[in-house]
Protein backbone atom coordinates (compact mmCIF):
# COMPACT_ATOMS: atom_id res chain seq x y z
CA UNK A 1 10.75 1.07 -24.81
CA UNK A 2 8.22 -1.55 -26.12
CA UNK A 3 5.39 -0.77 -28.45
CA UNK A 4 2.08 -2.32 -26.88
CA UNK A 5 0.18 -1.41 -30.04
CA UNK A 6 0.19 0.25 -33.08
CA UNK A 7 -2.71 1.16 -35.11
CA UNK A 8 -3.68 3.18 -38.64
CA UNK A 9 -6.68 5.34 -38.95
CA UNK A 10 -7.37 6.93 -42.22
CA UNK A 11 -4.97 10.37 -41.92
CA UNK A 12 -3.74 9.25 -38.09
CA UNK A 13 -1.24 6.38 -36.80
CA UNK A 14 -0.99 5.55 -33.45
CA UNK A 15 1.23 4.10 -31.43
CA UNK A 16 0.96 2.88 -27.44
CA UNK A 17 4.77 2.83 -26.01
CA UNK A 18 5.20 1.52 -22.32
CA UNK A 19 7.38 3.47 -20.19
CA UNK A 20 11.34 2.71 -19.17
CA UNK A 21 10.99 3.96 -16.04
CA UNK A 22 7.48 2.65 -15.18
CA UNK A 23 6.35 -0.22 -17.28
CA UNK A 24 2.54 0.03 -15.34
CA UNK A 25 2.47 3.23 -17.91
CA UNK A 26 1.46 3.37 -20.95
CA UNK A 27 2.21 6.23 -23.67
CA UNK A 28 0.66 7.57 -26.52
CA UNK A 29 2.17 8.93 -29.29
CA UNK A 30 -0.27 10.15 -32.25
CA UNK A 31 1.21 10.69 -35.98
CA UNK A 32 -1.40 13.19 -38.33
CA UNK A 33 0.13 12.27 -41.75
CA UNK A 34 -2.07 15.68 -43.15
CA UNK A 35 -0.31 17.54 -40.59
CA UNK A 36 2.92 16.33 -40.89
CA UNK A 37 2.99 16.70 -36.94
CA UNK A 38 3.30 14.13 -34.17
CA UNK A 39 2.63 14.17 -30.43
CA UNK A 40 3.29 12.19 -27.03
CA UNK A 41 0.95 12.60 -23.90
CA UNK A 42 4.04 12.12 -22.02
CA UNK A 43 4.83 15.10 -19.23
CA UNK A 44 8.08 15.77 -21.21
CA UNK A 45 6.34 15.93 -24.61
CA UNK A 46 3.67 18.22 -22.79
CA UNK A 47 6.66 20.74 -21.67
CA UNK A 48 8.04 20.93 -24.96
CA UNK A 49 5.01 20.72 -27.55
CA UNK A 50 3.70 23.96 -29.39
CA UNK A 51 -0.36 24.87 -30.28
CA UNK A 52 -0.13 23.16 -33.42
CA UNK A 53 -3.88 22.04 -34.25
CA UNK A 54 -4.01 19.40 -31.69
CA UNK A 55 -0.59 19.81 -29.95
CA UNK A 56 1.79 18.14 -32.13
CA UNK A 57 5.11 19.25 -33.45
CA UNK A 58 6.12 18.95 -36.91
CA UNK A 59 7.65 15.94 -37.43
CA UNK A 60 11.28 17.80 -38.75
CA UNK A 61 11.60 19.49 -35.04
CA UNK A 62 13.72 17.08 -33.44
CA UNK A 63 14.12 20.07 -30.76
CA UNK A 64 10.81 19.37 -28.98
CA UNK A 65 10.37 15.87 -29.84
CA UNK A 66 10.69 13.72 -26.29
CA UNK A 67 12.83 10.58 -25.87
CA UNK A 68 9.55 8.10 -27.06
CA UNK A 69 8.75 10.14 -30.10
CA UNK A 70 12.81 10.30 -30.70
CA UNK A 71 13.07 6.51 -30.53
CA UNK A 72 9.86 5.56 -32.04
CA UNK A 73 10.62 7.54 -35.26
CA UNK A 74 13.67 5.43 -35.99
CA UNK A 75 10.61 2.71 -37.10
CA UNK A 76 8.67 4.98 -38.96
């Protein structure tokens, strides 16, 4: 997986990952630092995630973190 972009926002960090499977798509995975959560609008991420405040998972639950949250965390 590449990273297209990466950018920091005051309590938010984003990142834009472009897919394996189909590099024409684009990913988003969104960090909230206050939150200590992280998400991915990936389908995979969206079977998994919980109702956190904006649909993240805390960043400690490996369990329902998908394969571009997984791999991007490894640079964090």
């Amino acid at each position: 997986m590449a990273i297209v972009s990466h950018q920091v926002n005051g309590e938010w960090e984003d990142w834009e990952i472009q897919s394996q499977s189909n590099p024409n798509t684009i990913y988003l995975i969104s960090l909230d630092h206050d939150e200590d959560t992280i998400r991915c609008d990936c389908p995979d991420f969206h079977y998994r995630k919980e109702n956190l405040r904006f649909g993240g998972v805390k960043l400690n639950d490996n369990d329902n973190h998908c394969k571009h949250i997984r791999e991007d965390l490894n640079g964090i």
